[in-house]
PDB file of N, CA and C in Angstrom:
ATOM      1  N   UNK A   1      -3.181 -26.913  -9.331  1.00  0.00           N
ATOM      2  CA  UNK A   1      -2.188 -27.332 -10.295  1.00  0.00           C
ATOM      3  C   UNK A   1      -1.175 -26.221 -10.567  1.00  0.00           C
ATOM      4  N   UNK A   2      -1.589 -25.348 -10.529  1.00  0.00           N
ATOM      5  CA  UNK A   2      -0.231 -23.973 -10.571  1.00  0.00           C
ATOM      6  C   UNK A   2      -0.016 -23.827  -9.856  1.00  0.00           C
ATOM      7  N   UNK A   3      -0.028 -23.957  -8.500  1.00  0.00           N
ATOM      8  CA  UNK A   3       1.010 -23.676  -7.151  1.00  0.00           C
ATOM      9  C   UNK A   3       2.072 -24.823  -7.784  1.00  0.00           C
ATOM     10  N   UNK A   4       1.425 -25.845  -7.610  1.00  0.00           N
ATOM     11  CA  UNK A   4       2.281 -27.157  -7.791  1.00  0.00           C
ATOM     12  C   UNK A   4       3.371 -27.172  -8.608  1.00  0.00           C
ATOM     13  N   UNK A   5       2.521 -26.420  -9.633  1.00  0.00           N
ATOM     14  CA  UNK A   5       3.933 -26.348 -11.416  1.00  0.00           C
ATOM     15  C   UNK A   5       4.889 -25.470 -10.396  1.00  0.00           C
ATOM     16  N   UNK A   6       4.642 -23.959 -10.202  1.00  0.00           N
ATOM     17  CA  UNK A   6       5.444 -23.139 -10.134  1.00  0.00           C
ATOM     18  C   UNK A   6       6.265 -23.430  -8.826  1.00  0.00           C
ATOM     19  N   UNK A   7       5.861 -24.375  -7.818  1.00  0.00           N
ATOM     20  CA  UNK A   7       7.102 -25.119  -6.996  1.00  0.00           C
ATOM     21  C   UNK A   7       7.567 -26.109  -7.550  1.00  0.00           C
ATOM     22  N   UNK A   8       7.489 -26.640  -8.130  1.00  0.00           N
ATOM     23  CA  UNK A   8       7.927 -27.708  -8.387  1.00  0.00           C
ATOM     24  C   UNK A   8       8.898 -27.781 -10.054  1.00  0.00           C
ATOM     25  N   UNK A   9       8.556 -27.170 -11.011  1.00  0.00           N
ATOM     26  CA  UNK A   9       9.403 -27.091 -11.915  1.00  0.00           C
ATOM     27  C   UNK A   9      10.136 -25.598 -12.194  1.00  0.00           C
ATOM     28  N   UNK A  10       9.187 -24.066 -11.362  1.00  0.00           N
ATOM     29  CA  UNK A  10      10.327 -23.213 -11.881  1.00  0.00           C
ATOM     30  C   UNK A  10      10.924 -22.482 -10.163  1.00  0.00           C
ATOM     31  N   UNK A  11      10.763 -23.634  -9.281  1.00  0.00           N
ATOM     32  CA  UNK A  11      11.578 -23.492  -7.895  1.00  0.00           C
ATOM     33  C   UNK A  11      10.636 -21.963  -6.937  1.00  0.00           C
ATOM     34  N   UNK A  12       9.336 -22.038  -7.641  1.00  0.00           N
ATOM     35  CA  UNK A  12       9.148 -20.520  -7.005  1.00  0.00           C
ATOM     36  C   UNK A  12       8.425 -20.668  -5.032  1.00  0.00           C
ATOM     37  N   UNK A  13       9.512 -20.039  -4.320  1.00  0.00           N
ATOM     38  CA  UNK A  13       9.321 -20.254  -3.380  1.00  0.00           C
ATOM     39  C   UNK A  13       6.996 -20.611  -2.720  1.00  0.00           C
ATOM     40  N   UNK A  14       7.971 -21.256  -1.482  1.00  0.00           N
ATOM     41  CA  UNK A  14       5.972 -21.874  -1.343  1.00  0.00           C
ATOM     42  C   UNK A  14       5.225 -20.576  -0.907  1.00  0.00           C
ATOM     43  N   UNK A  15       5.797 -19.263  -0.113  1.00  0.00           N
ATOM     44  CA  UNK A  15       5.731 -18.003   0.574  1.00  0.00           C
ATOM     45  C   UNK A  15       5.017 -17.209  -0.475  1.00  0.00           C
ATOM     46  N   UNK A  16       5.613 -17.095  -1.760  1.00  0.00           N
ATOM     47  CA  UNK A  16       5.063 -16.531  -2.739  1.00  0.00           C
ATOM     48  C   UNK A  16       3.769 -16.241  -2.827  1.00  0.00           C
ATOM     49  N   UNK A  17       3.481 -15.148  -3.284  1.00  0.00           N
ATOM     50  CA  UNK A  17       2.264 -14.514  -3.506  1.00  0.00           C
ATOM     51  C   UNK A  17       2.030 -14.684  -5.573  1.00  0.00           C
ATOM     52  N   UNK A  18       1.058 -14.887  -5.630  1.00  0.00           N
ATOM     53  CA  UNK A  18       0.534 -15.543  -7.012  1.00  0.00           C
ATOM     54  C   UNK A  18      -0.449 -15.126  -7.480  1.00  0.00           C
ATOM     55  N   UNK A  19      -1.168 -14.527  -8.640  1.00  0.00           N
ATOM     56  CA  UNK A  19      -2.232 -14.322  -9.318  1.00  0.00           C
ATOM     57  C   UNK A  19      -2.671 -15.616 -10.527  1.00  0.00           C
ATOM     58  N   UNK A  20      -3.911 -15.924 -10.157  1.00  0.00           N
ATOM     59  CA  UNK A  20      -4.345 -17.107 -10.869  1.00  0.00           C
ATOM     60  C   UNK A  20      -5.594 -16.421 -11.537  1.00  0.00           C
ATOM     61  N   UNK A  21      -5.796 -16.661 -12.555  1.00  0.00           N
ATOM     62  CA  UNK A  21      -7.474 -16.212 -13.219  1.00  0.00           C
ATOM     63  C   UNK A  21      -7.831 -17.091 -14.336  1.00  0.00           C
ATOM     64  N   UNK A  22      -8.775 -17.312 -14.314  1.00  0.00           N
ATOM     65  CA  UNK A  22      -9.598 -18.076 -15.678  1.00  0.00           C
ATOM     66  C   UNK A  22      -9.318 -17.669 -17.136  1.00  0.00           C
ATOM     67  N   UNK A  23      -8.709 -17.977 -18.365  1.00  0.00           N
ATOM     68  CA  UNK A  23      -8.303 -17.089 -19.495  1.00  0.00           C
ATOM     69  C   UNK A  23      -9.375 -17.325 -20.273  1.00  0.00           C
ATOM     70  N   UNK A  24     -10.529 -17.209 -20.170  1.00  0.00           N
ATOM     71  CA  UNK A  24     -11.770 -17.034 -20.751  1.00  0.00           C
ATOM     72  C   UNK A  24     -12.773 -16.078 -20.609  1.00  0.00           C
ATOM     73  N   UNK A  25     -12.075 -15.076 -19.781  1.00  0.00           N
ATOM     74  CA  UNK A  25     -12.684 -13.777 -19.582  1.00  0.00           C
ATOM     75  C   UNK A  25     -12.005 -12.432 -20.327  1.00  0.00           C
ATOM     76  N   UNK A  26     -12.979 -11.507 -20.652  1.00  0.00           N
ATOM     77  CA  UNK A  26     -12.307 -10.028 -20.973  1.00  0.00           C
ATOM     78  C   UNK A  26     -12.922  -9.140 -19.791  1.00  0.00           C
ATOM     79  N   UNK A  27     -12.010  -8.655 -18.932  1.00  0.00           N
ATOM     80  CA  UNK A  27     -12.271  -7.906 -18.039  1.00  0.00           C
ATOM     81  C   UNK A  27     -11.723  -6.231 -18.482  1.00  0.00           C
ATOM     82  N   UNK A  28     -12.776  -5.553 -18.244  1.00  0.00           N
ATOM     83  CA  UNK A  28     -12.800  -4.044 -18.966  1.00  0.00           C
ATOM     84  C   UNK A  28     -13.315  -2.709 -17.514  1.00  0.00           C
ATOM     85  N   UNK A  29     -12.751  -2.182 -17.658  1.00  0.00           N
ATOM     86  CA  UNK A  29     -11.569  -1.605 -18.092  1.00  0.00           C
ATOM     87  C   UNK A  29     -10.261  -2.471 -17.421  1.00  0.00           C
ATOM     88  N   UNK A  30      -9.465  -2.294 -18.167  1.00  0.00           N
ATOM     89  CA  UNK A  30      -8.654  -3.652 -17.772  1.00  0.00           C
ATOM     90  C   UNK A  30      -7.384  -2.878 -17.258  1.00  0.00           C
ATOM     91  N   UNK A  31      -6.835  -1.410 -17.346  1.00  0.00           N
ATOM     92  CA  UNK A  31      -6.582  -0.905 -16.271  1.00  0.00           C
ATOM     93  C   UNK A  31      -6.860  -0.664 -14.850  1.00  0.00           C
ATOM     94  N   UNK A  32      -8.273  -0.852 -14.883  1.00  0.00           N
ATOM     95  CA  UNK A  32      -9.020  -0.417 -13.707  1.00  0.00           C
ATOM     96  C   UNK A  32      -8.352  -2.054 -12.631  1.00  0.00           C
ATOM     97  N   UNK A  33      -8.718  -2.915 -13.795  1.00  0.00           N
ATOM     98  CA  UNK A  33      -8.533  -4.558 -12.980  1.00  0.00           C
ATOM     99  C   UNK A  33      -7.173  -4.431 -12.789  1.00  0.00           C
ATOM    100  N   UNK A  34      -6.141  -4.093 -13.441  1.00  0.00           N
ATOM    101  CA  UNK A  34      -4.806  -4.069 -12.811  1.00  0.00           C
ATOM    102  C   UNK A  34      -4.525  -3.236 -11.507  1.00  0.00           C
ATOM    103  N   UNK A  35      -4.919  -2.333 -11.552  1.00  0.00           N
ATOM    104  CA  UNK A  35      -4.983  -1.658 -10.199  1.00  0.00           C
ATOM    105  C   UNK A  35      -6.004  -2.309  -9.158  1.00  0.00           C
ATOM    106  N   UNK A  36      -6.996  -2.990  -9.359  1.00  0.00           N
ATOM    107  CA  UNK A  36      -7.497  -3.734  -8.133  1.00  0.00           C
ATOM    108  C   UNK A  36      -6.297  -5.425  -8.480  1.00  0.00           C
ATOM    109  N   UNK A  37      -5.643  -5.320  -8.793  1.00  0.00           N
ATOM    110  CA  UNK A  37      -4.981  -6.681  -8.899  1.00  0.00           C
ATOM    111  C   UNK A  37      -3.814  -6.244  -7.244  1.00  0.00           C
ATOM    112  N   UNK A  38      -2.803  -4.848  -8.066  1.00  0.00           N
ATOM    113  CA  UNK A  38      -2.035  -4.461  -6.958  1.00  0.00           C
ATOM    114  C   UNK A  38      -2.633  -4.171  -5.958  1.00  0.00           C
ATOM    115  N   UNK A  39      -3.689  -3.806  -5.592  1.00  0.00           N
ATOM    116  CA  UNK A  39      -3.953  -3.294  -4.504  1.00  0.00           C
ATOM    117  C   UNK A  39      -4.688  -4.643  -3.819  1.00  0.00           C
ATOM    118  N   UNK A  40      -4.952  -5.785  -3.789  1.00  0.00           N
ATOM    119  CA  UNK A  40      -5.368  -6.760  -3.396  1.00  0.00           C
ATOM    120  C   UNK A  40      -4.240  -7.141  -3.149  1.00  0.00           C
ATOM    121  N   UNK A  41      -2.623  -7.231  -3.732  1.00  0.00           N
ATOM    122  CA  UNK A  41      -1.330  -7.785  -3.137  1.00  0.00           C
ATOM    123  C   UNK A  41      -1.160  -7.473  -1.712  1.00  0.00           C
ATOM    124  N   UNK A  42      -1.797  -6.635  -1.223  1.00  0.00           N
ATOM    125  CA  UNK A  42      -1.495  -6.075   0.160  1.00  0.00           C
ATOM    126  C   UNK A  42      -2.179  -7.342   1.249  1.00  0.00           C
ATOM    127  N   UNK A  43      -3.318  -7.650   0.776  1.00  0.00           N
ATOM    128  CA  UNK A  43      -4.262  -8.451   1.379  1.00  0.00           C
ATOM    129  C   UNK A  43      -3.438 -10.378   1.443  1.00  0.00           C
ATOM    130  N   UNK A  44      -3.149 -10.761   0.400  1.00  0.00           N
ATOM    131  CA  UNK A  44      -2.375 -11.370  -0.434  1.00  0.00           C
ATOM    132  C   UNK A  44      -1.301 -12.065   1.003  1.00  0.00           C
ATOM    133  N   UNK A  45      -0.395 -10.453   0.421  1.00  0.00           N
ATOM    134  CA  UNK A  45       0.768 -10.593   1.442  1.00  0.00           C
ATOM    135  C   UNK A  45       0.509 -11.128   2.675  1.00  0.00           C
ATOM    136  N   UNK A  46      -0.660 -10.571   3.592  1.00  0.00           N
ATOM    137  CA  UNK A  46      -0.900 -11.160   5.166  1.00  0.00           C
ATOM    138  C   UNK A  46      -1.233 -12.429   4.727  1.00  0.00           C
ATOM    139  N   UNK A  47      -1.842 -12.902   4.270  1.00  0.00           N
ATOM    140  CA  UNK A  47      -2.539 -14.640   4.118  1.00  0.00           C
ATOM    141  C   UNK A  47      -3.802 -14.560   3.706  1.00  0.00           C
ATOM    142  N   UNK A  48      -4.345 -14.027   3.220  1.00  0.00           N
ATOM    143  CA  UNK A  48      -5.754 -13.871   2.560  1.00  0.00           C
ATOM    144  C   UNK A  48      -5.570 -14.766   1.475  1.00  0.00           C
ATOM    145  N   UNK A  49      -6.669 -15.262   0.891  1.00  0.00           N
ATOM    146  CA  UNK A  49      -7.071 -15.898  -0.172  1.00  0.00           C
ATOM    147  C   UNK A  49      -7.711 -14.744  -0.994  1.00  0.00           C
ATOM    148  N   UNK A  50      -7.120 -13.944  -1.741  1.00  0.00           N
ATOM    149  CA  UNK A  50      -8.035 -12.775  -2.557  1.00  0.00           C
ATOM    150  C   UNK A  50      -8.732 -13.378  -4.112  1.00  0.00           C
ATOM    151  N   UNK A  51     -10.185 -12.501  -3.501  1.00  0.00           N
ATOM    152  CA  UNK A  51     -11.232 -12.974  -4.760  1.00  0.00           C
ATOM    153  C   UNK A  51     -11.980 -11.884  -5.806  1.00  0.00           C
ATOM    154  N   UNK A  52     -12.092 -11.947  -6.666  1.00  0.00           N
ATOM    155  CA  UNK A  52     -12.770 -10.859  -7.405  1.00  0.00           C
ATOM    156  C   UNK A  52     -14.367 -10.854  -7.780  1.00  0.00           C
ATOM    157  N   UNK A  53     -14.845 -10.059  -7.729  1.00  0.00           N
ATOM    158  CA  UNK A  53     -16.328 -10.724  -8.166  1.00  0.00           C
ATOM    159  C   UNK A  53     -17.103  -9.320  -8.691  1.00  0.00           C
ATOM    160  N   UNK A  54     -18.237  -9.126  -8.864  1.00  0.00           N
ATOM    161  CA  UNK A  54     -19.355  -7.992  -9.261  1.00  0.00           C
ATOM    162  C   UNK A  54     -20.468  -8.774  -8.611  1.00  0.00           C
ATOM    163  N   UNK A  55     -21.160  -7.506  -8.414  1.00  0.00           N
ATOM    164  CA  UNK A  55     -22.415  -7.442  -8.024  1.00  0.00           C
ATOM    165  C   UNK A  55     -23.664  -7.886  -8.656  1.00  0.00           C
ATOM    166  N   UNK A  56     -24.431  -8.724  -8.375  1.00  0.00           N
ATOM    167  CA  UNK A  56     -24.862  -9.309 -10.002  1.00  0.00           C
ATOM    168  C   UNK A  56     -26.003  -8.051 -10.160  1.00  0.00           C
ATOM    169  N   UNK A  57     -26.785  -8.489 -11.275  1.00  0.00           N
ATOM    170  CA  UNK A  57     -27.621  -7.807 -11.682  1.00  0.00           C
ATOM    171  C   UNK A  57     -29.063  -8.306 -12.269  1.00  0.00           C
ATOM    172  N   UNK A  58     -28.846  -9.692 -12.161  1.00  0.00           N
ATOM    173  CA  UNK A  58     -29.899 -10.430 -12.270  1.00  0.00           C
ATOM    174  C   UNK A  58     -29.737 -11.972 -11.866  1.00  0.00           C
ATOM    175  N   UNK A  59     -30.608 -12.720 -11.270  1.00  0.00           N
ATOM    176  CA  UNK A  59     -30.318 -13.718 -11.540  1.00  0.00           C
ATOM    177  C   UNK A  59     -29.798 -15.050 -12.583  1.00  0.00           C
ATOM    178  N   UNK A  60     -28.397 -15.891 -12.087  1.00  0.00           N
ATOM    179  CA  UNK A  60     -28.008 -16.289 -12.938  1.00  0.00           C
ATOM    180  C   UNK A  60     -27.353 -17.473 -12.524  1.00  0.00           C
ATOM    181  N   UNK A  61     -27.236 -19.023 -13.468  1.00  0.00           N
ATOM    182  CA  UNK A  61     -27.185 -19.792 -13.407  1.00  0.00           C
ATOM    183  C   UNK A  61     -25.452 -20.307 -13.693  1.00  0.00           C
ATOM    184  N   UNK A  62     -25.035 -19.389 -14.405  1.00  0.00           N
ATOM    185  CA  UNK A  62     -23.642 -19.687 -14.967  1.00  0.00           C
ATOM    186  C   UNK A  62     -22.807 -19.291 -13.940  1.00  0.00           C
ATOM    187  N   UNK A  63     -22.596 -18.845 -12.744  1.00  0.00           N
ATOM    188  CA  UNK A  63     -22.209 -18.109 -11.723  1.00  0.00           C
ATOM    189  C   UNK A  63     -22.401 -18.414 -10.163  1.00  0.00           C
ATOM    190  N   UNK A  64     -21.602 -18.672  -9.581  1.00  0.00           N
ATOM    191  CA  UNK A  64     -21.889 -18.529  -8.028  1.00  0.00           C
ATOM    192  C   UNK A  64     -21.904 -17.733  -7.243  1.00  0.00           C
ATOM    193  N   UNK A  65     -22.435 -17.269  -6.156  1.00  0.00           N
ATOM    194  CA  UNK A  65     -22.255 -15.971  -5.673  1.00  0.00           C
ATOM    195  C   UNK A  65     -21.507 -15.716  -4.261  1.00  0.00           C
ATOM    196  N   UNK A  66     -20.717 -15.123  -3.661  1.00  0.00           N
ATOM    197  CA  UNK A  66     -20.197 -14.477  -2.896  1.00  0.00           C
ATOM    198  C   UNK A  66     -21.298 -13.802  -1.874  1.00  0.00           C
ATOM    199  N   UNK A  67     -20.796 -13.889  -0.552  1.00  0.00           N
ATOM    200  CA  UNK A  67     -21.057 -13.239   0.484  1.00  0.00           C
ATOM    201  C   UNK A  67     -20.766 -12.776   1.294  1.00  0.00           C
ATOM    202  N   UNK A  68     -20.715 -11.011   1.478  1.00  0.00           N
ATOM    203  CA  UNK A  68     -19.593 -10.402   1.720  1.00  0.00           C
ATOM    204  C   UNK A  68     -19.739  -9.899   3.172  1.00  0.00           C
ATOM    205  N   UNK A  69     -18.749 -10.337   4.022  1.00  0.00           N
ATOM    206  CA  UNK A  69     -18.848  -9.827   5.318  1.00  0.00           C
ATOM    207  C   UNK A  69     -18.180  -8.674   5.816  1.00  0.00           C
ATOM    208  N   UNK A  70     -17.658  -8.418   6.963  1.00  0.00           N
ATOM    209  CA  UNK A  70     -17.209  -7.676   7.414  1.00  0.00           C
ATOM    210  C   UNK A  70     -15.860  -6.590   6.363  1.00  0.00           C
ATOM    211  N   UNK A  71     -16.172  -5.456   6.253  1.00  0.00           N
ATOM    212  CA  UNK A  71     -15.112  -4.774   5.379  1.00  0.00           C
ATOM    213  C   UNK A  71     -13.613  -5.000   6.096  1.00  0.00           C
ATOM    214  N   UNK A  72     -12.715  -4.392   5.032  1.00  0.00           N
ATOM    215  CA  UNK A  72     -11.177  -5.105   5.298  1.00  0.00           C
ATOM    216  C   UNK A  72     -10.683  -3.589   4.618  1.00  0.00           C
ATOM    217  N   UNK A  73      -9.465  -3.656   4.622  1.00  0.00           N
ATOM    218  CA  UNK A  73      -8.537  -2.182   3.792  1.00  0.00           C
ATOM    219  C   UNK A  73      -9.306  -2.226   2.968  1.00  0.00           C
ATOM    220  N   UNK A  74      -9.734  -3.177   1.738  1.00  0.00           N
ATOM    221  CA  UNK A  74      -9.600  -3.064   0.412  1.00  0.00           C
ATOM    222  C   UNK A  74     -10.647  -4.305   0.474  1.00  0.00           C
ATOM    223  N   UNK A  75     -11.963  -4.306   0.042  1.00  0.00           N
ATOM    224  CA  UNK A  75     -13.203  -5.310  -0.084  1.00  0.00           C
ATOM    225  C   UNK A  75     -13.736  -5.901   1.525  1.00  0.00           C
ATOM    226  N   UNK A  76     -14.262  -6.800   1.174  1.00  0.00           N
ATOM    227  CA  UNK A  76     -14.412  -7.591   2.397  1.00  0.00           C
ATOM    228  C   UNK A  76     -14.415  -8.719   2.986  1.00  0.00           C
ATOM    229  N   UNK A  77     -14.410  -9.192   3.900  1.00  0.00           N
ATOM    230  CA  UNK A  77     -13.965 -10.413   4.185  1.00  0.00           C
ATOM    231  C   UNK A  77     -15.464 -11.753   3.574  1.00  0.00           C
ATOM    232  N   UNK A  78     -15.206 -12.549   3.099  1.00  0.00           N
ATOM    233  CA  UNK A  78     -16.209 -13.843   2.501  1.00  0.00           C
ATOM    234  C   UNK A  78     -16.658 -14.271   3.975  1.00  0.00           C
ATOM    235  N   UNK A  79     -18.178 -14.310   3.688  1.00  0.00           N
ATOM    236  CA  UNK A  79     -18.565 -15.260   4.442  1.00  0.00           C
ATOM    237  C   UNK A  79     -19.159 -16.173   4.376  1.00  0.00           C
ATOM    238  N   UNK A  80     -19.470 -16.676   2.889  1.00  0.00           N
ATOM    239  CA  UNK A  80     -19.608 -17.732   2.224  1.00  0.00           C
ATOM    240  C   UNK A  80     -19.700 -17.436   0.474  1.00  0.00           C
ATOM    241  N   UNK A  81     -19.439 -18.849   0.568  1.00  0.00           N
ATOM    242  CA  UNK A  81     -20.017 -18.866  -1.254  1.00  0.00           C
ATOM    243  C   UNK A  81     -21.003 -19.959  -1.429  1.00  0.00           C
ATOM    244  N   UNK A  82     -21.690 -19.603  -2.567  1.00  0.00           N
ATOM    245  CA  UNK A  82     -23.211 -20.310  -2.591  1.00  0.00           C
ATOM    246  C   UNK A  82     -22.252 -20.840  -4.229  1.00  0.00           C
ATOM    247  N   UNK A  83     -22.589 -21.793  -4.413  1.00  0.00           N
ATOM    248  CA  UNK A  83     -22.580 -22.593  -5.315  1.00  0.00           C
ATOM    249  C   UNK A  83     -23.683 -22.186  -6.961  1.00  0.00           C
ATOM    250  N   UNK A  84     -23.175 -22.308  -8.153  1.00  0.00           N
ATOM    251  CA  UNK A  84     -24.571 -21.613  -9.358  1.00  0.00           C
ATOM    252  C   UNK A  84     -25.463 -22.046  -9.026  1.00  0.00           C
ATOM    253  N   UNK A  85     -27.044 -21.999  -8.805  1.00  0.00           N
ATOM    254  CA  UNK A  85     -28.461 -22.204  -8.395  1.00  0.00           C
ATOM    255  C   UNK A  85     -28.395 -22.802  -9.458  1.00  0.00           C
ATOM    256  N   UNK A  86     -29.442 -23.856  -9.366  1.00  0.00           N
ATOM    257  CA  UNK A  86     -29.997 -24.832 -10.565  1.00  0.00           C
ATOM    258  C   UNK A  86     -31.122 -23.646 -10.930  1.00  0.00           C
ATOM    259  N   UNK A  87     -31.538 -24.421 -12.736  1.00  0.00           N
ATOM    260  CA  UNK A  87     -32.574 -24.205 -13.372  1.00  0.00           C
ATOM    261  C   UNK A  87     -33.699 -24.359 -13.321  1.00  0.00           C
ATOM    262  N   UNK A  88     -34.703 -23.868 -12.680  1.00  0.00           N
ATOM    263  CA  UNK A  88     -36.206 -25.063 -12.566  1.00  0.00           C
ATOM    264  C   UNK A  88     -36.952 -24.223 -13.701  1.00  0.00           C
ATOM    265  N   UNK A  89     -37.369 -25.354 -13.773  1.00  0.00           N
ATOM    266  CA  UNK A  89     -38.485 -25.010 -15.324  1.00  0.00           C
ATOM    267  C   UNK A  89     -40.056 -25.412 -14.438  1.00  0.00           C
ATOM    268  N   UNK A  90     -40.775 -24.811 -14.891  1.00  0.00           N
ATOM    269  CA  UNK A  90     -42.002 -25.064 -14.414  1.00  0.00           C
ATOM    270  C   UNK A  90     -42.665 -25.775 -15.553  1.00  0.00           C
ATOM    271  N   UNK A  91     -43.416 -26.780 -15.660  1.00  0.00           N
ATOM    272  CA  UNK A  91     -44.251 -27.812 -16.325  1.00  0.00           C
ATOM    273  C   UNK A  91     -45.423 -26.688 -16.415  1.00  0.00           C
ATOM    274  N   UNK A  92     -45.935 -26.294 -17.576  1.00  0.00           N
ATOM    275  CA  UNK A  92     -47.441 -26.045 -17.263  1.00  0.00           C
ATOM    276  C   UNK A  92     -47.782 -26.859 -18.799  1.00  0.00           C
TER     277      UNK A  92
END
């Protein structure tokens, strides 16, 4: 839906390079994230689909996870994404 708006009502070419993010996050240090923002434009620019993520630290249900292949300038290339794992509860 925001590619769409921003061609379509404020003319922004289709070539364009774009940052999209969820506004329900606080990402900290949030300098640190601006500088991995520019430095992912590089990736961007060739035709990449650029993604952000962390390393988890425990298992978790609210979250999908990333799988990271072969390194690139700057992260690495996806070689899949796994979808959030369901909940199983065990009956005892």
């Amino acid at each position: 839906m925001a590619v769409k708006y921003l061609t379509d009502t404020q003319n922004t070419p289709t070539n364009e390079t774009i940052f999209v993010t969820p506004s329900d996050y606080i990402i900290e240090p949030s300098d640190e994230f601006v500088q991995y923002i520019k430095k992912s434009a590089t990736l961007a620019n060739k035709g990449y689909i650029v993604t952000f993520g962390i390393k988890p630290t425990k298992p978790e249900t609210r979250y999908g996870y990333v799988e990271a292949g072969e390194p690139l300038d700057i992260g690495n290339k996806v070689i899949k994404f796994y979808e959030k794992p369901r909940l199983l509860f065990k009956i005892v």
